[in-house]
C-alpha atoms as a PDB file:
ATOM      1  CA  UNK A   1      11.797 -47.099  30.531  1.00  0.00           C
ATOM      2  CA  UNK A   2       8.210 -47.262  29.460  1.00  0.00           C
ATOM      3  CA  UNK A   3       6.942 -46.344  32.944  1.00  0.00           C
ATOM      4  CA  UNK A   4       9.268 -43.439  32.819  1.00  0.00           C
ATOM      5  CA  UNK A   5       8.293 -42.245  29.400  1.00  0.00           C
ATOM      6  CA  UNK A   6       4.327 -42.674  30.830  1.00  0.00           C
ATOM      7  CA  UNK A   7       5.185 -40.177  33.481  1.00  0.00           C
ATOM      8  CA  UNK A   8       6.932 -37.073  31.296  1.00  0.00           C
ATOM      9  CA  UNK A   9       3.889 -37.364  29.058  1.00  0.00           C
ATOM     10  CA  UNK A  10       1.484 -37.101  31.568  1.00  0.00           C
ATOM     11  CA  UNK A  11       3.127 -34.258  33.792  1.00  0.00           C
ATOM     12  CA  UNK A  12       3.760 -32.797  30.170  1.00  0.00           C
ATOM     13  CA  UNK A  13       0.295 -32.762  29.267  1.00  0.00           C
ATOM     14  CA  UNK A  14      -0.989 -31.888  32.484  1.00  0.00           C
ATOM     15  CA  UNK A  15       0.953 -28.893  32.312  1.00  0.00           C
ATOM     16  CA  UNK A  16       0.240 -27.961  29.386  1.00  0.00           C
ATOM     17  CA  UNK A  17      -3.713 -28.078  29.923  1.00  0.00           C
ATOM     18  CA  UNK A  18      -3.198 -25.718  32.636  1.00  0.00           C
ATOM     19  CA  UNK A  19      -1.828 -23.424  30.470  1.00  0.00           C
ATOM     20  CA  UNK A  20      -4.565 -23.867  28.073  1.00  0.00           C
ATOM     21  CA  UNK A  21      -7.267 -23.346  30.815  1.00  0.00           C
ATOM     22  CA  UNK A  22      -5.611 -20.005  31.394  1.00  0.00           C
ATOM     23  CA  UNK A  23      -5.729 -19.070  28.466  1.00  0.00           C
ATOM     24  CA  UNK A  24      -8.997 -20.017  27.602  1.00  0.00           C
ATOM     25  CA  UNK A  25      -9.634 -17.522  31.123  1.00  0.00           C
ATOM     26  CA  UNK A  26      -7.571 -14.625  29.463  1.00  0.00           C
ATOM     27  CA  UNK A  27      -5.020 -14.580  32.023  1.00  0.00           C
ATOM     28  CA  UNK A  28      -2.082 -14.832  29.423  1.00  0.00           C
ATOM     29  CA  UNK A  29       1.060 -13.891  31.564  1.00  0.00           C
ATOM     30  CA  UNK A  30       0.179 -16.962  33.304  1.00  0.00           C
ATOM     31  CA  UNK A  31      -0.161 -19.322  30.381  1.00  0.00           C
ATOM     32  CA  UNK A  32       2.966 -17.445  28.806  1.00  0.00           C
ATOM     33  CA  UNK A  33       4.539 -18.535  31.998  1.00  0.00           C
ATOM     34  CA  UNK A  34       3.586 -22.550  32.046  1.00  0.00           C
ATOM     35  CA  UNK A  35       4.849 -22.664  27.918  1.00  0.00           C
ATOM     36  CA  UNK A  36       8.412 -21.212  28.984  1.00  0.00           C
ATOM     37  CA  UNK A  37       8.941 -23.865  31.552  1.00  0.00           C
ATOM     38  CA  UNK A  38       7.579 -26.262  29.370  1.00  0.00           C
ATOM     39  CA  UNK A  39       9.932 -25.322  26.699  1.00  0.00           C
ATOM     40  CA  UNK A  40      12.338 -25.211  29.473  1.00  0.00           C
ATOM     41  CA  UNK A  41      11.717 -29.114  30.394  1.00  0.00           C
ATOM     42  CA  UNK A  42      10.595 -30.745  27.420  1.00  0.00           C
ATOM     43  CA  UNK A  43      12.199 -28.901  24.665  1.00  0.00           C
ATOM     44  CA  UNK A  44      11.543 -31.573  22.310  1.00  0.00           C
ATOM     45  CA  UNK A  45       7.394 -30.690  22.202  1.00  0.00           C
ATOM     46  CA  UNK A  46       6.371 -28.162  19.553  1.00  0.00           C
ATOM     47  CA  UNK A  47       2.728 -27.665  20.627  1.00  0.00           C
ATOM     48  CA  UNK A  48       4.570 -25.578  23.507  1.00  0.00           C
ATOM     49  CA  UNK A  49       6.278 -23.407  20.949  1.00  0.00           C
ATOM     50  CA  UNK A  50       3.250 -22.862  18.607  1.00  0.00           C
ATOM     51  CA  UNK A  51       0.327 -22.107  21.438  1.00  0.00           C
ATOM     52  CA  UNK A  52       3.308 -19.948  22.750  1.00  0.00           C
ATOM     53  CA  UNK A  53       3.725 -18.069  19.617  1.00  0.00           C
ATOM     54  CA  UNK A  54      -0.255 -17.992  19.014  1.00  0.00           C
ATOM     55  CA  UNK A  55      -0.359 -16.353  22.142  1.00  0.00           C
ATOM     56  CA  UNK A  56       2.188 -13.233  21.511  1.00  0.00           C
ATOM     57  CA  UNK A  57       0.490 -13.150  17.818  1.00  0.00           C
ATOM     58  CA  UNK A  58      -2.865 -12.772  19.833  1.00  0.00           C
ATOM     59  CA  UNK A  59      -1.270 -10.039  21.426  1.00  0.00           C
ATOM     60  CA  UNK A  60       0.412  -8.601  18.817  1.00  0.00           C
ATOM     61  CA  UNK A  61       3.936  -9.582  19.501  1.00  0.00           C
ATOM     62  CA  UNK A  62       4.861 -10.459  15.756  1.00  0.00           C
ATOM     63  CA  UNK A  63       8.846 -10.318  16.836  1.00  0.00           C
ATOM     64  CA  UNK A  64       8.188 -12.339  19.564  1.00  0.00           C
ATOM     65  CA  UNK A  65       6.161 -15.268  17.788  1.00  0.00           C
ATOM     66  CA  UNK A  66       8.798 -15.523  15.347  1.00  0.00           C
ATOM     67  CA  UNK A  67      11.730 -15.755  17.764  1.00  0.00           C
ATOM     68  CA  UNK A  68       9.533 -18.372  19.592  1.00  0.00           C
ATOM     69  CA  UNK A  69       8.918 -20.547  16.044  1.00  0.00           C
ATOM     70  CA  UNK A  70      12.717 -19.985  14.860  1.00  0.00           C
ATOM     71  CA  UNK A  71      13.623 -21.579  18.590  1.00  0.00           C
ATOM     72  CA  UNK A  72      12.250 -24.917  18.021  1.00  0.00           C
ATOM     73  CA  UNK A  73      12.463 -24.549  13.965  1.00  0.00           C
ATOM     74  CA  UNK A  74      16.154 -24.903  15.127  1.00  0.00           C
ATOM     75  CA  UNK A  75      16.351 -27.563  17.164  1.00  0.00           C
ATOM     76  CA  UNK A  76      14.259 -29.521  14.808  1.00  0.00           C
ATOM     77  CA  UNK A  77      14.850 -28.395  11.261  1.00  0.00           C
ATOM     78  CA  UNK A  78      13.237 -30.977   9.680  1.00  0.00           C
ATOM     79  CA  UNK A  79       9.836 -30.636  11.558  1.00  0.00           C
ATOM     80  CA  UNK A  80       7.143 -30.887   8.884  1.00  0.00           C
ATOM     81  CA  UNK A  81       4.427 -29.573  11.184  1.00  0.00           C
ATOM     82  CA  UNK A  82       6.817 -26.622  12.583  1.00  0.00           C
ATOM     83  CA  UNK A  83       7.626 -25.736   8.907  1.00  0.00           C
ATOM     84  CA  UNK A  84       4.304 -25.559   7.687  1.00  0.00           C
ATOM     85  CA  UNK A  85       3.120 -23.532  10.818  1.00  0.00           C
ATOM     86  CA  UNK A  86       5.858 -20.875  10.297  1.00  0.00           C
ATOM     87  CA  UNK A  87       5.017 -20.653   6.424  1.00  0.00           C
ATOM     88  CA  UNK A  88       1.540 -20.004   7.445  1.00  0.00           C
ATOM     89  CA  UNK A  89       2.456 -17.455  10.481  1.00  0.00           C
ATOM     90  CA  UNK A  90       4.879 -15.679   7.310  1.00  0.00           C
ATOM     91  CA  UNK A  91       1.705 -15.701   5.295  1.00  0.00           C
ATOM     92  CA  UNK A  92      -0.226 -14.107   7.888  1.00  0.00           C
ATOM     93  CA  UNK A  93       2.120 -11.106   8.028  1.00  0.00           C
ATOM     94  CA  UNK A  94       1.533 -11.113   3.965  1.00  0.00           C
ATOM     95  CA  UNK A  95       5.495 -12.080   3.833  1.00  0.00           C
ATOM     96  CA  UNK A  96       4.995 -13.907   0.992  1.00  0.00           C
ATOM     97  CA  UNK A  97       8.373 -14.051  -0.233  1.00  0.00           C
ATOM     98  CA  UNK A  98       9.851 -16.203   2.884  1.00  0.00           C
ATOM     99  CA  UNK A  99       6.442 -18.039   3.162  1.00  0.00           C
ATOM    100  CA  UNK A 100       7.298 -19.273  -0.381  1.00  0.00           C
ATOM    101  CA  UNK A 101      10.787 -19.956   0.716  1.00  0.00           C
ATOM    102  CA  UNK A 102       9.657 -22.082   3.623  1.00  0.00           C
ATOM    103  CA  UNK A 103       6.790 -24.242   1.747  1.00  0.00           C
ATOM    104  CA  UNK A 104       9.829 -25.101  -0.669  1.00  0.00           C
ATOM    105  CA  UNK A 105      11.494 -26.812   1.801  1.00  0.00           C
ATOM    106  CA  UNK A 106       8.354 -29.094   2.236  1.00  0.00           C
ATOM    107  CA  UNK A 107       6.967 -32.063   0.219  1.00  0.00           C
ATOM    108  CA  UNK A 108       5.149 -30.910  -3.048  1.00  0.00           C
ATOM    109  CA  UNK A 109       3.050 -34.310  -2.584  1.00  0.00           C
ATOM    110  CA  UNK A 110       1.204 -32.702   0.201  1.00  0.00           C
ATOM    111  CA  UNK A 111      -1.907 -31.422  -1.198  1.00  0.00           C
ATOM    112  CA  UNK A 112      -2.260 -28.396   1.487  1.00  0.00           C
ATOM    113  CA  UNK A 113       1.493 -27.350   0.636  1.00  0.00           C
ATOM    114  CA  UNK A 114       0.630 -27.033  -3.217  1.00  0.00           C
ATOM    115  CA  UNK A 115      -2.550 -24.618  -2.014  1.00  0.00           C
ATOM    116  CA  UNK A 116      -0.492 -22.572   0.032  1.00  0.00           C
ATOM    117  CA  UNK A 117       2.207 -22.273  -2.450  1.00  0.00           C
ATOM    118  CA  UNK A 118      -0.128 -21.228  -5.148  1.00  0.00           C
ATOM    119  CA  UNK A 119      -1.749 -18.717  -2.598  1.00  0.00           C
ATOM    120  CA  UNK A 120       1.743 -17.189  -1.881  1.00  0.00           C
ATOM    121  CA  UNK A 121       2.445 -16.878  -5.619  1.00  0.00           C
ATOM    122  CA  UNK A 122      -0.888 -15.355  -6.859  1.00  0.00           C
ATOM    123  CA  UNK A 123      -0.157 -12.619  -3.928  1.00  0.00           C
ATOM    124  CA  UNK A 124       3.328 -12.789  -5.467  1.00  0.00           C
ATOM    125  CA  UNK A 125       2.229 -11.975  -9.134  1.00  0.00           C
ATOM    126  CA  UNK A 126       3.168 -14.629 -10.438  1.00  0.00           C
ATOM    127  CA  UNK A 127       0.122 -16.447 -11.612  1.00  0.00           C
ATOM    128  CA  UNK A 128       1.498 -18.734 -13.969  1.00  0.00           C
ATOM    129  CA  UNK A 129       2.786 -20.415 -11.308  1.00  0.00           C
ATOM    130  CA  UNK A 130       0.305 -19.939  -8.940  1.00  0.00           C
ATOM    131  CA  UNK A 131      -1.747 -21.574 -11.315  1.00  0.00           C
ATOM    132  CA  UNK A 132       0.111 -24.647 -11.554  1.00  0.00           C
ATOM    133  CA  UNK A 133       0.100 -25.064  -7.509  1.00  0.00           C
ATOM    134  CA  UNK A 134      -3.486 -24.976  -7.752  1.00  0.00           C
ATOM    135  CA  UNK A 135      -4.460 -27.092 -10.252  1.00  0.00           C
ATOM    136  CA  UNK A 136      -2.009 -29.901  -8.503  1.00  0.00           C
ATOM    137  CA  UNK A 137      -3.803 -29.014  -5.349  1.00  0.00           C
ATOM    138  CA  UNK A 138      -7.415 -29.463  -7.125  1.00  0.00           C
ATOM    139  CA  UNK A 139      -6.077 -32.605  -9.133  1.00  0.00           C
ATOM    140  CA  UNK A 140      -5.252 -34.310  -5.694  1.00  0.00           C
ATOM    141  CA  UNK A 141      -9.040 -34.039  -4.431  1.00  0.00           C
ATOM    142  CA  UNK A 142      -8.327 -33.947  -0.736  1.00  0.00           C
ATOM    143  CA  UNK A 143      -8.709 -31.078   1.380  1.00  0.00           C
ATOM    144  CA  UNK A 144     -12.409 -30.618   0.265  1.00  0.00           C
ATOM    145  CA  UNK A 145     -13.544 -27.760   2.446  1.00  0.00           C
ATOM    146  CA  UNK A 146     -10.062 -25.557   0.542  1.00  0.00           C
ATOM    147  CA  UNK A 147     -11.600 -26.862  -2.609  1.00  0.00           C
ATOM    148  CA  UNK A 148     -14.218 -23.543  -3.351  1.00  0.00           C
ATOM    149  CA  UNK A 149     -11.623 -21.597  -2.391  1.00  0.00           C
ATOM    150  CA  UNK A 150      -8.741 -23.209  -5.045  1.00  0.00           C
ATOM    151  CA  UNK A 151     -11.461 -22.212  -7.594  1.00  0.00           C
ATOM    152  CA  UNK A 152     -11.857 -18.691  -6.687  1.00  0.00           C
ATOM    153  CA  UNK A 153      -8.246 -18.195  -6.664  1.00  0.00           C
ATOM    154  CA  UNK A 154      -8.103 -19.685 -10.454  1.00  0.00           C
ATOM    155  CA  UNK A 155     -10.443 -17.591 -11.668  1.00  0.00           C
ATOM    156  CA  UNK A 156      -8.682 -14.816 -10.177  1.00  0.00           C
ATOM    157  CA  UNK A 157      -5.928 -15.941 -11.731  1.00  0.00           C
ATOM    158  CA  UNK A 158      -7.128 -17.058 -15.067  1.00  0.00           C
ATOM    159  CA  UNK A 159      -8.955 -13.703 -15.165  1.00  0.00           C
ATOM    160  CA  UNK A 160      -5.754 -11.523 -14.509  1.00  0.00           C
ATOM    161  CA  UNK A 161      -4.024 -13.679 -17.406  1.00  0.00           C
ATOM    162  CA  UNK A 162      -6.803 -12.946 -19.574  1.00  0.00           C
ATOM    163  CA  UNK A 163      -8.007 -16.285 -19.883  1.00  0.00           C
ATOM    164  CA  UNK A 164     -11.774 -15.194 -19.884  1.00  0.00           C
ATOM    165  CA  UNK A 165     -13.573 -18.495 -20.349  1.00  0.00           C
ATOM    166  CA  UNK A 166     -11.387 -20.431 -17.733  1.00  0.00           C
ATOM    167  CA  UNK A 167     -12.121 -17.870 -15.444  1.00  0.00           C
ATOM    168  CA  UNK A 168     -15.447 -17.780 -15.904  1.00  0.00           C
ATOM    169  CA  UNK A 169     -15.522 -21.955 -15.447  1.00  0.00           C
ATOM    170  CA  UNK A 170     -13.834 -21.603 -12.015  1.00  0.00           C
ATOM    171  CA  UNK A 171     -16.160 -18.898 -11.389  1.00  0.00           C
ATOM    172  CA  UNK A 172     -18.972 -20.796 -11.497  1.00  0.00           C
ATOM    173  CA  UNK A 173     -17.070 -23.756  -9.742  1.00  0.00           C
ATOM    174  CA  UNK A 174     -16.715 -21.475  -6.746  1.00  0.00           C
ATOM    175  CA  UNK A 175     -20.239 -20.068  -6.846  1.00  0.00           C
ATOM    176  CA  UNK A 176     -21.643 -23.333  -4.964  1.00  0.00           C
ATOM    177  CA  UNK A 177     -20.111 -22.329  -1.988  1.00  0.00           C
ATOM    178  CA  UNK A 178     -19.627 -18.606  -2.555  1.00  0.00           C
ATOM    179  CA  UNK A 179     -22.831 -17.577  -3.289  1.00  0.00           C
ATOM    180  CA  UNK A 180     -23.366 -15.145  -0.562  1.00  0.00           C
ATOM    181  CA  UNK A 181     -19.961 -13.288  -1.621  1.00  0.00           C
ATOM    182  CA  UNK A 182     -19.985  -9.980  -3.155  1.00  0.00           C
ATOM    183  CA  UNK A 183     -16.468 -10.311  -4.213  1.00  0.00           C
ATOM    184  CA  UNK A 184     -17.537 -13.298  -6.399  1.00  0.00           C
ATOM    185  CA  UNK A 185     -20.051 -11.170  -8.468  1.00  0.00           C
ATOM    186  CA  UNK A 186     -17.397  -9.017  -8.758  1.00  0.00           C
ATOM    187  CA  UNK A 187     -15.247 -11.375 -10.449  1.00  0.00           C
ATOM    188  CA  UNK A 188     -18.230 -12.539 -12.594  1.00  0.00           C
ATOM    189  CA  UNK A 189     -18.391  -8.809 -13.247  1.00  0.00           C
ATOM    190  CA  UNK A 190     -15.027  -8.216 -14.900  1.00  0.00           C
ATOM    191  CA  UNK A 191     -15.204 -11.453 -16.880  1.00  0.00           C
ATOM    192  CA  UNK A 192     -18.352 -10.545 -18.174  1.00  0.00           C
ATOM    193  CA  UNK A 193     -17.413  -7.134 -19.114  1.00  0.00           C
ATOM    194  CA  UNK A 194     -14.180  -8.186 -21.123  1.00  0.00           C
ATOM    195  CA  UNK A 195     -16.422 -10.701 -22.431  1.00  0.00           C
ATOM    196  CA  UNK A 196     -18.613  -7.905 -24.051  1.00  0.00           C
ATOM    197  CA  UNK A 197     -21.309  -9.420 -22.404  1.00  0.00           C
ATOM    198  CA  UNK A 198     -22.789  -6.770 -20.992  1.00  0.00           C
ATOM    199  CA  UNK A 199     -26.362  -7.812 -19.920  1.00  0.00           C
ATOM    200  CA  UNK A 200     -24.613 -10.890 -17.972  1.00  0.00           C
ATOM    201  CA  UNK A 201     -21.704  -7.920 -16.378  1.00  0.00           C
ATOM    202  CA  UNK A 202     -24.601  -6.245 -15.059  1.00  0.00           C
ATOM    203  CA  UNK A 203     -26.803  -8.789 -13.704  1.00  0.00           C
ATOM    204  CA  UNK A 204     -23.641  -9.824 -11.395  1.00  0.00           C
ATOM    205  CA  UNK A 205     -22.855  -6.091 -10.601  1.00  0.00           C
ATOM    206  CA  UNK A 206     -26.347  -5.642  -8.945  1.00  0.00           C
ATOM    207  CA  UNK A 207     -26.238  -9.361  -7.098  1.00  0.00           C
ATOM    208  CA  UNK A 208     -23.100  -7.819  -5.660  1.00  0.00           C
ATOM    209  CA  UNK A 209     -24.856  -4.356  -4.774  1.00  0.00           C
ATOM    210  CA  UNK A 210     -27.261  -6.316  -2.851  1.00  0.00           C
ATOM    211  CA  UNK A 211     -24.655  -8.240  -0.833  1.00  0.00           C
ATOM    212  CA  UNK A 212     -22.846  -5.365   0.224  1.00  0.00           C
ATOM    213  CA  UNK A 213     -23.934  -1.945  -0.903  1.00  0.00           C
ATOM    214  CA  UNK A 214     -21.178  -0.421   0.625  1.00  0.00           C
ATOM    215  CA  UNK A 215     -18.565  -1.465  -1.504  1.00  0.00           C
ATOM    216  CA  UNK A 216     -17.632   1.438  -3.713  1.00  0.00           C
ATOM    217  CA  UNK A 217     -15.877  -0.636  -6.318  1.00  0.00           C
ATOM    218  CA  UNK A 218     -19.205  -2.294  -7.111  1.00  0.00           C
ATOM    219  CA  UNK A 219     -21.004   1.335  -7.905  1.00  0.00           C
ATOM    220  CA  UNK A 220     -17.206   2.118 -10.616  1.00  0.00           C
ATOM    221  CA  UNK A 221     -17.988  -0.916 -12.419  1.00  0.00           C
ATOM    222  CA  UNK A 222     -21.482  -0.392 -12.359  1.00  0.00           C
ATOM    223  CA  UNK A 223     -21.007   2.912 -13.743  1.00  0.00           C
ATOM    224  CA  UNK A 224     -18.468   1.344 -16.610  1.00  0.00           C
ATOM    225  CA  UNK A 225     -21.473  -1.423 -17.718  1.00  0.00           C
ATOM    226  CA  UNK A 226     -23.886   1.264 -18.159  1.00  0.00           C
ATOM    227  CA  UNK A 227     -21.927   2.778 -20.019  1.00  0.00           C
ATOM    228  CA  UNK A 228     -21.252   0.574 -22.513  1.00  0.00           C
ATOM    229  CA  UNK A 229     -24.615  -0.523 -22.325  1.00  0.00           C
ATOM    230  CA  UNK A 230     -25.215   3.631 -23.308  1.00  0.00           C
ATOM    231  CA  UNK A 231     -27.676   3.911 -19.879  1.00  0.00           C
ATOM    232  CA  UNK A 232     -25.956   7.308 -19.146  1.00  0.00           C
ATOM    233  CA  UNK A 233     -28.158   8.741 -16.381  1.00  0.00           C
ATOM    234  CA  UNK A 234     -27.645   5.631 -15.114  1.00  0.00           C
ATOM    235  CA  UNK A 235     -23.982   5.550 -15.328  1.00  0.00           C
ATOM    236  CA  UNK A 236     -23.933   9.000 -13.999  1.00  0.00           C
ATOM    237  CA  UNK A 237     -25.848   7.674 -11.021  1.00  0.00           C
ATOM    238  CA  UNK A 238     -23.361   5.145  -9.850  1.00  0.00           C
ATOM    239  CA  UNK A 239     -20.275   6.797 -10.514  1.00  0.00           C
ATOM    240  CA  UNK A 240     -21.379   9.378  -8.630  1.00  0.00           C
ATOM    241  CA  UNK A 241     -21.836   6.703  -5.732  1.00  0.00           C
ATOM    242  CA  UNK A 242     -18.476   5.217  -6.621  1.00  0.00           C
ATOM    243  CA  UNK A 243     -17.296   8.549  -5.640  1.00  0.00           C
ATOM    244  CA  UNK A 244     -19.156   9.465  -2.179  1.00  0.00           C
ATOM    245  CA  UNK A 245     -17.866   5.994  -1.172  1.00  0.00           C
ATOM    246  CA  UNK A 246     -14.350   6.067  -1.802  1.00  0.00           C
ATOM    247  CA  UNK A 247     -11.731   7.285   0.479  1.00  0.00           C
ATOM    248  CA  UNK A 248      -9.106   8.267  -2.050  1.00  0.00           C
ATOM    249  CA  UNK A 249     -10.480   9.707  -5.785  1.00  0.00           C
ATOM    250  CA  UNK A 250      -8.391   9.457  -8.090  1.00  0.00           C
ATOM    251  CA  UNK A 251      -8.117  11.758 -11.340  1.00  0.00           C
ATOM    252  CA  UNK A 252     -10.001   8.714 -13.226  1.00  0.00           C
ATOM    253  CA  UNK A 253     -12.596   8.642 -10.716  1.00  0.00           C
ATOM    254  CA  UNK A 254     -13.513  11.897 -11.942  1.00  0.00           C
ATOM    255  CA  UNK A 255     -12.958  11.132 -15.820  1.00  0.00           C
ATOM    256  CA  UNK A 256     -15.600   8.368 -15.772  1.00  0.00           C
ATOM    257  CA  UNK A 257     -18.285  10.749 -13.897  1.00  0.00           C
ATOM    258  CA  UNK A 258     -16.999  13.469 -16.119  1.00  0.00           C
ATOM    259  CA  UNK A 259     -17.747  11.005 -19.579  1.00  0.00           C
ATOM    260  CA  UNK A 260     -20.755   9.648 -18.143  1.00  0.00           C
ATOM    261  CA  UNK A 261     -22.185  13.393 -17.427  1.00  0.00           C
ATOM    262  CA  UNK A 262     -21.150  14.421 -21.014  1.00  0.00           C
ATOM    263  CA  UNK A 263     -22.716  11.629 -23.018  1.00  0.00           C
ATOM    264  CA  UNK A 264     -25.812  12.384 -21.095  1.00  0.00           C
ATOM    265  CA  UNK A 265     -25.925  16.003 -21.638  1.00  0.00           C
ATOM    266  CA  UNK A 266     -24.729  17.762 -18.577  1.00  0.00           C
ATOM    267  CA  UNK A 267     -22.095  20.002 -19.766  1.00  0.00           C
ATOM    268  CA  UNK A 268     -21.862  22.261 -17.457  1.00  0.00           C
ATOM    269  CA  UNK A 269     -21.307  19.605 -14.658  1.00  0.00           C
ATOM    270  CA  UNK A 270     -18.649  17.276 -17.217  1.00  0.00           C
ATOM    271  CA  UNK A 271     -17.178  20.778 -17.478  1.00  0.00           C
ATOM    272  CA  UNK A 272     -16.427  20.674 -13.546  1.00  0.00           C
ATOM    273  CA  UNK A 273     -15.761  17.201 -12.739  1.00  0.00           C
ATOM    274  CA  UNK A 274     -12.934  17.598 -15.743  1.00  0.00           C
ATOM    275  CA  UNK A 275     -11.415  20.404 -14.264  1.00  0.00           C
ATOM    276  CA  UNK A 276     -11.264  18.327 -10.906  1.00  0.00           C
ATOM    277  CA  UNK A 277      -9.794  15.363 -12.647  1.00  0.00           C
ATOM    278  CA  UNK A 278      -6.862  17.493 -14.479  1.00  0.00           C
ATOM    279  CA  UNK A 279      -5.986  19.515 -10.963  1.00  0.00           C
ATOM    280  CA  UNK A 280      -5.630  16.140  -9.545  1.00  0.00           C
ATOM    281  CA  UNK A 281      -3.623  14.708 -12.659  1.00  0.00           C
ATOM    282  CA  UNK A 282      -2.456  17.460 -14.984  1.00  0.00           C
ATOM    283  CA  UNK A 283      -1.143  14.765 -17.564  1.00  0.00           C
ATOM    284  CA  UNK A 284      -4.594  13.058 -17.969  1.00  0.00           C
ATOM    285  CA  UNK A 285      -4.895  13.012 -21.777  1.00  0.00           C
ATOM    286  CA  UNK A 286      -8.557  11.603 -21.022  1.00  0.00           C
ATOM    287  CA  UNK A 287      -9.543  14.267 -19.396  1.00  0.00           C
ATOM    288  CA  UNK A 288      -7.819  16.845 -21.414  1.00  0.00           C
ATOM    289  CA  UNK A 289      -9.551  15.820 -24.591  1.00  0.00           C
ATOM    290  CA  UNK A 290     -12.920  15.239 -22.409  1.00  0.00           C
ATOM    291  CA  UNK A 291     -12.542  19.059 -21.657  1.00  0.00           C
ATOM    292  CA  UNK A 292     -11.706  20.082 -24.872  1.00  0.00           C
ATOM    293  CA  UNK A 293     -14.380  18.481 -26.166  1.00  0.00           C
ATOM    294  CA  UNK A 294     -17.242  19.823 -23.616  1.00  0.00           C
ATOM    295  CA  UNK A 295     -15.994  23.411 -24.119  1.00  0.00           C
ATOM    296  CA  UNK A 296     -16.433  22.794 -28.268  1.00  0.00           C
ATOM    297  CA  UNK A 297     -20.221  21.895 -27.298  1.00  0.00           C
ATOM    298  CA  UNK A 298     -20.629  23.988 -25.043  1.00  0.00           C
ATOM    299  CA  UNK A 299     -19.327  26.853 -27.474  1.00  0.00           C
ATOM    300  CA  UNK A 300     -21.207  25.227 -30.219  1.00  0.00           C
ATOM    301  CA  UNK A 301     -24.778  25.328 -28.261  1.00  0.00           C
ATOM    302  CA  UNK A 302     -24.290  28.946 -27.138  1.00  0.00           C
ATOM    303  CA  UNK A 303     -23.412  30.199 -30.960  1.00  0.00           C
ATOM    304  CA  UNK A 304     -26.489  32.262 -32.167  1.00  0.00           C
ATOM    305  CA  UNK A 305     -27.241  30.010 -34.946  1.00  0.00           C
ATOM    306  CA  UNK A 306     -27.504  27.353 -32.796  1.00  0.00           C
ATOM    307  CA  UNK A 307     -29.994  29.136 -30.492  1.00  0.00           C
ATOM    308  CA  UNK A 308     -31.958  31.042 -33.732  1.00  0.00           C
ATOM    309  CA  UNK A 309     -32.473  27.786 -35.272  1.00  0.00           C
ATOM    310  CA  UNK A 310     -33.475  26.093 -31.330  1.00  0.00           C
ATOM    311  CA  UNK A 311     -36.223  28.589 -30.623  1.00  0.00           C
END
């Protein structure tokens, strides 16, 4: 019996390296071939299933990948390795709702499960929970290379629950390792800014420039520090970036430029980009009243008192 069992796993595995050499060679019909008759043979292998379903993914075969994990998810239902695969492959196609479903089914003991989880419900909205996941994941102190990563998340999350000093903690937590990440200085960014502390907001805004200058959502909240900060040229300056960047402007894209123009003294042009913003939004009451406004100053520095008393 042992001799026997000796001789299906070495005919398995020799089969199933040839499949792997093809496909390390590109030729994937041919390694698609070897994984069918090795599902054929040994059905009770799931490496066959997954590097199958890797490959169609690869190829992007989503339908087929999925009928390939549900095949051996089947025949063994309780397979921790094929459940967490599958949750991970539901993940990848941002199907968060059955990717939660499936991590349910698995032990909340495992530290990797409670990340994933947590993942799945911060892309869910739901970052209460998501929170919880996370900190159980942290708490467990395995899995150190997902560790930087946990962080970010929570100070994602702590920052969309308006927990402002938490997320700044994790923040900084997940600065050792993301350092070279623009969409950390982002983060640092927003917490800074509801923080009201504005020198800190832009000191973060313009390490994040410098990673990626490309990025219009850097240049908007560059333009919204200076403002507050009342550096209106300056303001003016990188919402106008914001803008040449984006691919879809918005009516408020406009409104800030339009606000940062009038507080510096360009009527004429907070005038325009006002107009633009209620054409693209008629109900804008921002804009509206920004308009309103600029036309009262503009009237009011074209009356001939005004210009008698000027000269």
């Amino acid at each position: 019996m042992g001799i026997t069992k000796v001789k299906v796993d070495y005919k398995y595995q020799h089969k199933l390296n040839t499949a792997k050499e093809f496909e390390a060679r590109g030729k994937y019909l041919h390694a698609i071939q070897i994984y069918y008759s090795l599902i054929e043979e040994f059905p009770d292998y799931a490496e066959s299933y997954i590097n199958l379903a890797d490959i169609f993914l690869l190829r992007g075969k989503k339908v087929s990948a999925e009928e390939v994990l549900k095949l051996i998810l089947d025949r063994q239902p309780e397979n921790h390795e094929i459940m967490l695969y599958f949750a991970q492959f539901l993940m990848q196609s941002k199907e968060w709702d059955r990717a939660s479903e499936m991590l349910s089914n698995l032990s909340s003991e495992d530290p990797f499960v409670s990340y994933l989880t947590g993942y799945c419900h911060y892309k869910q909205g739901d970052f209460e929970l998501a929170r919880v996941f996370l900190l159980r994941f942290i708490i467990s102190d395995e899995e150190p290379e997902l560790i930087h990563e946990a962080y970010l998340l929570l100070a994602r999350i702590e920052y969309e629950l308006k927990q402002f000093e938490n997320a700044l903690k994790y923040a900084k937590k997940a600065e050792v390792m993301y350092d070279d990440h623009w969409e950390l200085y982002l983060i640092f960014t927003k917490i800074y800014y509801h923080l009201k502390m504005y020198t800190h907001a832009s000191d973060a805004i313009l390490k994040g420039i410098k990673l990626d200058a490309n990025e219009a959502v850097l240049f908007e909240w560059a333009g919204k520090i200076n403002l507050k900060m009342d550096n209106f040229v300056k303001a003016r300056k990188y919402f106008k970036k914001h803008i040449d960047l984006k691919d879809q402007i918005t009516s408020g894209d406009y409104t800030y430029l339009a606000e940062a123009c009038l507080r510096s003294g360009k009527l004429d042009d907070a005038l325009n980009y006002y107009d633009t913003a209620i054409k693209l939004d008629p109900q804008n009451q921002l804009a509206l009243k920004g308009k309103e406004k600029t036309n009262n100053l503009l009237t009011e520095f074209n009356h001939p008192l005004y210009i008698v008393n000027s000269s």
